[in-house]
Protein backbone atom coordinates (compact mmCIF):
# COMPACT_ATOMS: atom_id res chain seq x y z
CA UNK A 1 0.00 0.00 0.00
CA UNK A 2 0.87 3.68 -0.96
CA UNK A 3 1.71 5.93 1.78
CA UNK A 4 -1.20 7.75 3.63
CA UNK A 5 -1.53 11.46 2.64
CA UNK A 6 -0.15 13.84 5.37
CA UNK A 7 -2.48 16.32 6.29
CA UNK A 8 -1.00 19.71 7.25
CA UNK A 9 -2.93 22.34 9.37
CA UNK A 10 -1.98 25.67 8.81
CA UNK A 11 -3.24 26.97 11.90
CA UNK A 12 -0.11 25.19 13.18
CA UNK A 13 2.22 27.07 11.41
CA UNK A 14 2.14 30.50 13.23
CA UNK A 15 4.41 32.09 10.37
CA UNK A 16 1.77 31.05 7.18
CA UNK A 17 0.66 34.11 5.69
CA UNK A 18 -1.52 33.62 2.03
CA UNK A 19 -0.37 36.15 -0.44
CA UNK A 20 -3.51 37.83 -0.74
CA UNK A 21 -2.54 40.31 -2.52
CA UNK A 22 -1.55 37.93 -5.65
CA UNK A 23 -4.21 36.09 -5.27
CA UNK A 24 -6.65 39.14 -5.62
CA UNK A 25 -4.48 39.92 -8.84
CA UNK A 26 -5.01 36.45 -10.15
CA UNK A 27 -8.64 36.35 -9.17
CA UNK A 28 -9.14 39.47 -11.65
CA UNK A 29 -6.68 37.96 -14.50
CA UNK A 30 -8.78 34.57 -14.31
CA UNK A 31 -12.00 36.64 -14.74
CA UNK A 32 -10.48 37.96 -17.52
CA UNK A 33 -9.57 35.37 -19.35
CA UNK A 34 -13.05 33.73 -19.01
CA UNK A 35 -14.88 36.54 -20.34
CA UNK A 36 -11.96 36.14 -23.35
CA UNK A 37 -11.62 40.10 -22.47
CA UNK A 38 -9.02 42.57 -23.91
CA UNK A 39 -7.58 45.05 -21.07
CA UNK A 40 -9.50 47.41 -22.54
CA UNK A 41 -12.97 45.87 -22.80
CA UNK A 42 -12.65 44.64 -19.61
CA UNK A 43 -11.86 48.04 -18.45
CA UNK A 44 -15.45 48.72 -19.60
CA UNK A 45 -17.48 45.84 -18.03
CA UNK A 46 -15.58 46.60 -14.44
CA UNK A 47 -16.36 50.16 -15.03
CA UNK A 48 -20.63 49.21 -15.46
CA UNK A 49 -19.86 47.15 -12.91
CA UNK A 50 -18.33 49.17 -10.21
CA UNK A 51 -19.87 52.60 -11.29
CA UNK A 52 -16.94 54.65 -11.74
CA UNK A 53 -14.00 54.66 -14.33
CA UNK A 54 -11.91 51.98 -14.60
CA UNK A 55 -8.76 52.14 -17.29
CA UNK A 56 -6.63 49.84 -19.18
CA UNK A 57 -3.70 51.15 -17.52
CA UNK A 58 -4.96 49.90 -14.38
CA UNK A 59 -6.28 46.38 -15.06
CA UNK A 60 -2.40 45.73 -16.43
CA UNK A 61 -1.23 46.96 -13.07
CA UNK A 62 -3.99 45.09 -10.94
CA UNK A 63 -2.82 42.08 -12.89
CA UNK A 64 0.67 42.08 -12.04
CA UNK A 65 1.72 44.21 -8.90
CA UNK A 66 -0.63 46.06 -7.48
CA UNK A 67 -3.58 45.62 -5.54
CA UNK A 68 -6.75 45.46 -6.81
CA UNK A 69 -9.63 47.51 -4.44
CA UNK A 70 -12.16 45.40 -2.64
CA UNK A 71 -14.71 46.14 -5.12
CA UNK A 72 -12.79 44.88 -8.03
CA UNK A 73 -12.02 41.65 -6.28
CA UNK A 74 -16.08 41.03 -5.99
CA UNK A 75 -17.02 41.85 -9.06
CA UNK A 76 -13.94 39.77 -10.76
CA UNK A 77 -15.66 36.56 -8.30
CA UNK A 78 -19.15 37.42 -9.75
CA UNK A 79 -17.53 37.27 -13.37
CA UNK A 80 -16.01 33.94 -12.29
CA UNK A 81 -18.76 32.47 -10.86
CA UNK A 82 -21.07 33.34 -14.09
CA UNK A 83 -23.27 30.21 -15.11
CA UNK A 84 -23.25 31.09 -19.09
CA UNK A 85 -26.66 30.34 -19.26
CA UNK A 86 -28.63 31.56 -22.33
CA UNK A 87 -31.53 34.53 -22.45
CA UNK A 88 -33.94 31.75 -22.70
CA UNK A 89 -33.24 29.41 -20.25
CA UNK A 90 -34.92 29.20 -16.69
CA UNK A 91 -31.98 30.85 -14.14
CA UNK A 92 -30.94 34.23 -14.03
CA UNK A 93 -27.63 34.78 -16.58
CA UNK A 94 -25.00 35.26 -13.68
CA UNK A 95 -24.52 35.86 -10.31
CA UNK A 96 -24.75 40.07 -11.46
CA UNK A 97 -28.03 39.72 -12.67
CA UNK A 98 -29.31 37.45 -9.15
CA UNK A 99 -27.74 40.31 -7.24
CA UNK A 100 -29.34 43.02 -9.61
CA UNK A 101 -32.72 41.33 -10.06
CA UNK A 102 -32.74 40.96 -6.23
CA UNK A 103 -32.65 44.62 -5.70
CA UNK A 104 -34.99 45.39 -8.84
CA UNK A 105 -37.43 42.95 -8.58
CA UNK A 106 -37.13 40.51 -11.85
CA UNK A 107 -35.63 43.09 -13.99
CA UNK A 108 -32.74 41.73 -15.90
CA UNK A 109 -32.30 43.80 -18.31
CA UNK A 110 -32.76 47.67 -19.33
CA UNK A 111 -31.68 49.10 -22.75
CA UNK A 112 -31.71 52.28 -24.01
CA UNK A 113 -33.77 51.85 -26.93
CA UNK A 114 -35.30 49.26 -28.88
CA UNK A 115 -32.38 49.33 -31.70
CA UNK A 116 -30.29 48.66 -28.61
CA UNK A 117 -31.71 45.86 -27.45
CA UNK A 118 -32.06 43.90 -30.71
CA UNK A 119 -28.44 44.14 -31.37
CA UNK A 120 -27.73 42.67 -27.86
CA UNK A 121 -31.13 40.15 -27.40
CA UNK A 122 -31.47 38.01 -30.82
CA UNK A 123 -34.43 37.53 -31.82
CA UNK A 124 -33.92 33.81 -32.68
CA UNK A 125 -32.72 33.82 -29.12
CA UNK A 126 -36.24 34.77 -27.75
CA UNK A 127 -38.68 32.82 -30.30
CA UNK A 128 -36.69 29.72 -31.70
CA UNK A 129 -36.99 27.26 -28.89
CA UNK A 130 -40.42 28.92 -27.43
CA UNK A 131 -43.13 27.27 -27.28
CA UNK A 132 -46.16 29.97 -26.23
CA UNK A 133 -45.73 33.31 -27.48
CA UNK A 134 -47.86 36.10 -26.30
CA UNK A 135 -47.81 39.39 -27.44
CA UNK A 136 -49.79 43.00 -27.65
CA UNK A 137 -48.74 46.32 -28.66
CA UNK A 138 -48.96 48.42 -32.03
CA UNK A 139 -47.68 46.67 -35.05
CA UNK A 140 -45.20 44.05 -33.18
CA UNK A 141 -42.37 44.60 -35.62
CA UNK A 142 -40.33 42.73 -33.21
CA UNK A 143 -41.88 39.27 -34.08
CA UNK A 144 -43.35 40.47 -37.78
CA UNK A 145 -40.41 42.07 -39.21
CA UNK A 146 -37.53 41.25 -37.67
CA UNK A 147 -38.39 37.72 -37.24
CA UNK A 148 -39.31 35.52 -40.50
CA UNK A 149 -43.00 34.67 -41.50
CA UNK A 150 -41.53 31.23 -42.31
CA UNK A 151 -39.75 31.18 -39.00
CA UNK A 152 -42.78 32.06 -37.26
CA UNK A 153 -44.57 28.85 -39.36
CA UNK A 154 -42.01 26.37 -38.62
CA UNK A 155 -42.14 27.43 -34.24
CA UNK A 156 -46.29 26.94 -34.92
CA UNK A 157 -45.49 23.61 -36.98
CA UNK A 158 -43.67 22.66 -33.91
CA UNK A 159 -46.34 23.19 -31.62
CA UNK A 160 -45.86 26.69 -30.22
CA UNK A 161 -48.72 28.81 -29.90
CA UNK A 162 -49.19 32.17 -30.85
CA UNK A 163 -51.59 34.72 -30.07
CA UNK A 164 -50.77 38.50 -31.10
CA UNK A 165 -53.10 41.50 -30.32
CA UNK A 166 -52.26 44.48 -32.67
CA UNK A 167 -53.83 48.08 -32.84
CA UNK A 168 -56.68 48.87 -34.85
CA UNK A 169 -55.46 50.25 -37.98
CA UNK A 170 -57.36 53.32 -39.56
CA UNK A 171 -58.80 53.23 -35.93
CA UNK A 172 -58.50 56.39 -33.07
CA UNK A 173 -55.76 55.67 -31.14
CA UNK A 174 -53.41 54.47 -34.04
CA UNK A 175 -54.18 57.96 -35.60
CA UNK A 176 -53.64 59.38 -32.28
CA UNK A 177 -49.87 58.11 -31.95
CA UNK A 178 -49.15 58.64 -35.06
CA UNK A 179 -49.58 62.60 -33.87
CA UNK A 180 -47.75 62.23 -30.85
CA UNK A 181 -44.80 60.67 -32.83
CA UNK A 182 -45.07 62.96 -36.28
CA UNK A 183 -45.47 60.40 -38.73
CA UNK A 184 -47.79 61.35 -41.50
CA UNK A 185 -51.47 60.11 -41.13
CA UNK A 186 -51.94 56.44 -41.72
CA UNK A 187 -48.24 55.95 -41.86
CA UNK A 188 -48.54 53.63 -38.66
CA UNK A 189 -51.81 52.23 -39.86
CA UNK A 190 -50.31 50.50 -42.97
CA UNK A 191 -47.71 49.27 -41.10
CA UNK A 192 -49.74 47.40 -38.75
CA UNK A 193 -52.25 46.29 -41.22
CA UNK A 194 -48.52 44.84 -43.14
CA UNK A 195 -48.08 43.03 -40.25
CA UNK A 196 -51.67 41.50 -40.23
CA UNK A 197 -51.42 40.43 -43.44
CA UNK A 198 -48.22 38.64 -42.49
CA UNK A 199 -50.29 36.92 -39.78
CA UNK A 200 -52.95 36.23 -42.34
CA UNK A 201 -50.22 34.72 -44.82
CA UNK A 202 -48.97 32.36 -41.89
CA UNK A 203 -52.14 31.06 -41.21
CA UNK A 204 -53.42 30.47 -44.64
CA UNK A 205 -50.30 28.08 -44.99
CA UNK A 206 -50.73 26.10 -41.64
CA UNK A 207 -51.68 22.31 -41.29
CA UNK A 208 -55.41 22.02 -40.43
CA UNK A 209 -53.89 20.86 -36.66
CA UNK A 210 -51.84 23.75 -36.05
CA UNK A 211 -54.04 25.96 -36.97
CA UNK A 212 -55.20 26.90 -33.72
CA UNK A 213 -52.35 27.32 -32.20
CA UNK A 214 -52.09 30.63 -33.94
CA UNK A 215 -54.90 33.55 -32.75
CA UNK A 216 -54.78 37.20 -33.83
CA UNK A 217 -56.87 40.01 -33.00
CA UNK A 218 -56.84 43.72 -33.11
CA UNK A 219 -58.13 46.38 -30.23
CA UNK A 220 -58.45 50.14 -30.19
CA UNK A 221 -57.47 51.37 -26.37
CA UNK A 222 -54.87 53.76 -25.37
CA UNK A 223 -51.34 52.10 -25.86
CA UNK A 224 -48.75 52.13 -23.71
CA UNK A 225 -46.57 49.03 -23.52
CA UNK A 226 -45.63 46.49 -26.65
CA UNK A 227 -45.66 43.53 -24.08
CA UNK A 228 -44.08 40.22 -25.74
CA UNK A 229 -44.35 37.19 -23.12
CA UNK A 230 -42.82 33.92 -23.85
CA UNK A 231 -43.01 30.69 -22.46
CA UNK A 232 -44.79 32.55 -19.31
CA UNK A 233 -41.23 33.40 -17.64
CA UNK A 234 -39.19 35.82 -20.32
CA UNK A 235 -41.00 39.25 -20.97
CA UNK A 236 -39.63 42.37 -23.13
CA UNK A 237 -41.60 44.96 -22.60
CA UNK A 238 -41.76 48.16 -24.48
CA UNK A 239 -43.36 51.49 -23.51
CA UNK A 240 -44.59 54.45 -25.69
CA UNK A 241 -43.51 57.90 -23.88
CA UNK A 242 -44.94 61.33 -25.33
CA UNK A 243 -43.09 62.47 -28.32
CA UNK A 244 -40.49 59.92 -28.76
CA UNK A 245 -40.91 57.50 -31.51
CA UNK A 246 -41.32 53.93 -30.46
CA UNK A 247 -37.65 52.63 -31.79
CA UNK A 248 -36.22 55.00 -29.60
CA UNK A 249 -38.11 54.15 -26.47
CA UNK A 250 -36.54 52.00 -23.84
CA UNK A 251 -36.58 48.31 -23.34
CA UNK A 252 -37.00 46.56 -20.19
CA UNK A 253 -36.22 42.31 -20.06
CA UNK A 254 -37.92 41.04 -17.24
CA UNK A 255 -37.60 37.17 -15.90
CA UNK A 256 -40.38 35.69 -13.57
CA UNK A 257 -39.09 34.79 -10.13
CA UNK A 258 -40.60 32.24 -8.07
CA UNK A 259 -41.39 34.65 -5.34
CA UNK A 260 -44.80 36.29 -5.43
CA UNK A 261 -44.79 39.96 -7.56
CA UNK A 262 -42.66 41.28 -9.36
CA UNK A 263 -43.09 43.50 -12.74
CA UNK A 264 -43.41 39.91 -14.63
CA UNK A 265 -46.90 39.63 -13.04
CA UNK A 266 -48.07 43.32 -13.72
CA UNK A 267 -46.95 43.33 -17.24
CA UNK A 268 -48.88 39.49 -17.56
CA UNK A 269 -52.01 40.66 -16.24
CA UNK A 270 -52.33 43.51 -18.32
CA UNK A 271 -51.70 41.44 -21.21
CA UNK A 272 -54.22 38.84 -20.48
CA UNK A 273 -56.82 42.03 -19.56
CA UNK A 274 -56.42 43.47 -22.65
CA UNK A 275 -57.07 39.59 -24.39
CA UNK A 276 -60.07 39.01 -22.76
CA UNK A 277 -61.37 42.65 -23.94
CA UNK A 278 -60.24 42.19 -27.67
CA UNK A 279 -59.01 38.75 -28.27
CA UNK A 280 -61.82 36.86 -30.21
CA UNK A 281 -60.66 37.63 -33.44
CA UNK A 282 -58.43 35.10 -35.66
């Protein structure tokens, strides 16, 4: 038999002192590397991170002799402790967002505008693998122009469902945002009625068994939100603010939490409110 393995406490050795220091500088140079990171770009994620500036110049030095603050240290172990997980999936994306969404409610995400957020948040990311998509708002160019009509056949093939609620076109409130956001009159109208006929072109070309997994309808209310809900735990949401054309409106990503609340539940009931006004059309 092998030798047993000596087992050596180091609170008997009264001189042991860890290098902290190094170790802090190897905890941020390992966080690094996982994010695949230059200097510079990681610069910019501690800077988000930490809320103040943080250079090039000084990740090279916190890398190789000096000390890296206390607040760079945490966020480094919250960059190395990141699951990796996909904007789909069921847990939060790292342990940044559990600490952020813990503070505002399920909030995971808020972008600056809706340009914004498509070029971080595919698309295909959000619909591909769903398999209930619910949506209201004006036209829902989101899921009707950005996403493909053949796309959004193949996900109902599949067995997703689909029901859309879009606003009336030709109707008052259409012709009242189109005021509020200077577009010529009807501008917004044949837009949305586009994207109808998109819906109609989908269903016309659906197998007599998935043909009722797809429901659209149309309602004339005030609009505030474009609300798109999938798979009942991932929901963009989308506001209209006064004078400010939609594209360049924020974007809020919001993930249902187990715990009771949250703006996942407010922005799900008014969706399902405004369905059971308007939603027995197609």
């Amino acid at each position: 038999m092998g030798q047993e393995a000596t087992v050596v406490q180091l609170g008997s050795r009264a001189n042991y002192r860890p290098d902290l220091d190094q170790l802090a500088r190897s905890q941020l140079a390992t966080a690094r590397s996982l994010k695949g990171m230059s200097r510079g770009e990681f610069a910019g994620l501690l800077s988000t991170m930490t809320g103040w500036p943080v250079s090039e110049e000084s990740i090279k030095a916190w890398e190789t002799n000096a000390t890296p603050p206390g607040a760079v240290v945490v966020a480094a172990e919250l960059i190395v402790r990141q699951a990796g997980t996909g904007v789909g999936e069921g847990q939060p994306r790292d342990a940044l967002s559990e600490i952020v969404g813990n503070q505002f409610a399920d909030v995971t995400g808020v972008y600056p505008s809706r340009s914004e957020f498509q070029a971080k948040v595919s698309v295909a990311d959000l619909f591909d693998d769903a398999r209930e998509i619910r949506a209201c708002g004006l036209s829902l160019n989101m899921l009707c122009q950005t996403y493909a009509d053949t796309r959004l056949l193949e996900i109902i093939e599949g067995g997703a469902t689909l029901h859309c609620l879009f606003l009336k076109p030709y109707g008052r409130f259409i012709k009242q945002r189109e005021q509020e956001e200077g577009y010529p009159e009807g501008q917004l109208s044949a837009l949305t009625a586009l994207n109808l006929s998109i819906m109609t072109r989908v269903a016309d070309r659906l197998s007599s068994e998935a043909a009722p997994r797809l429901r659209y309808a149309v309602y004339d209310e005030p609009l505030h939100f474009n609300i798109f809900l999938i798979d009942g735990q991932l929901c963009v949401a989308q506001p209209y603010l006064p004078q400010t054309r939609g594209v360049d409106s924020p974007t809020f990503l919001i993930r249902k939490r187990p715990s009771t609340g949250g703006l996942f539940r407010t922005f799900e009931q008014a969706l399902n409110a405004l369905w059971q006004r308007n939603g027995e059309g197609t």
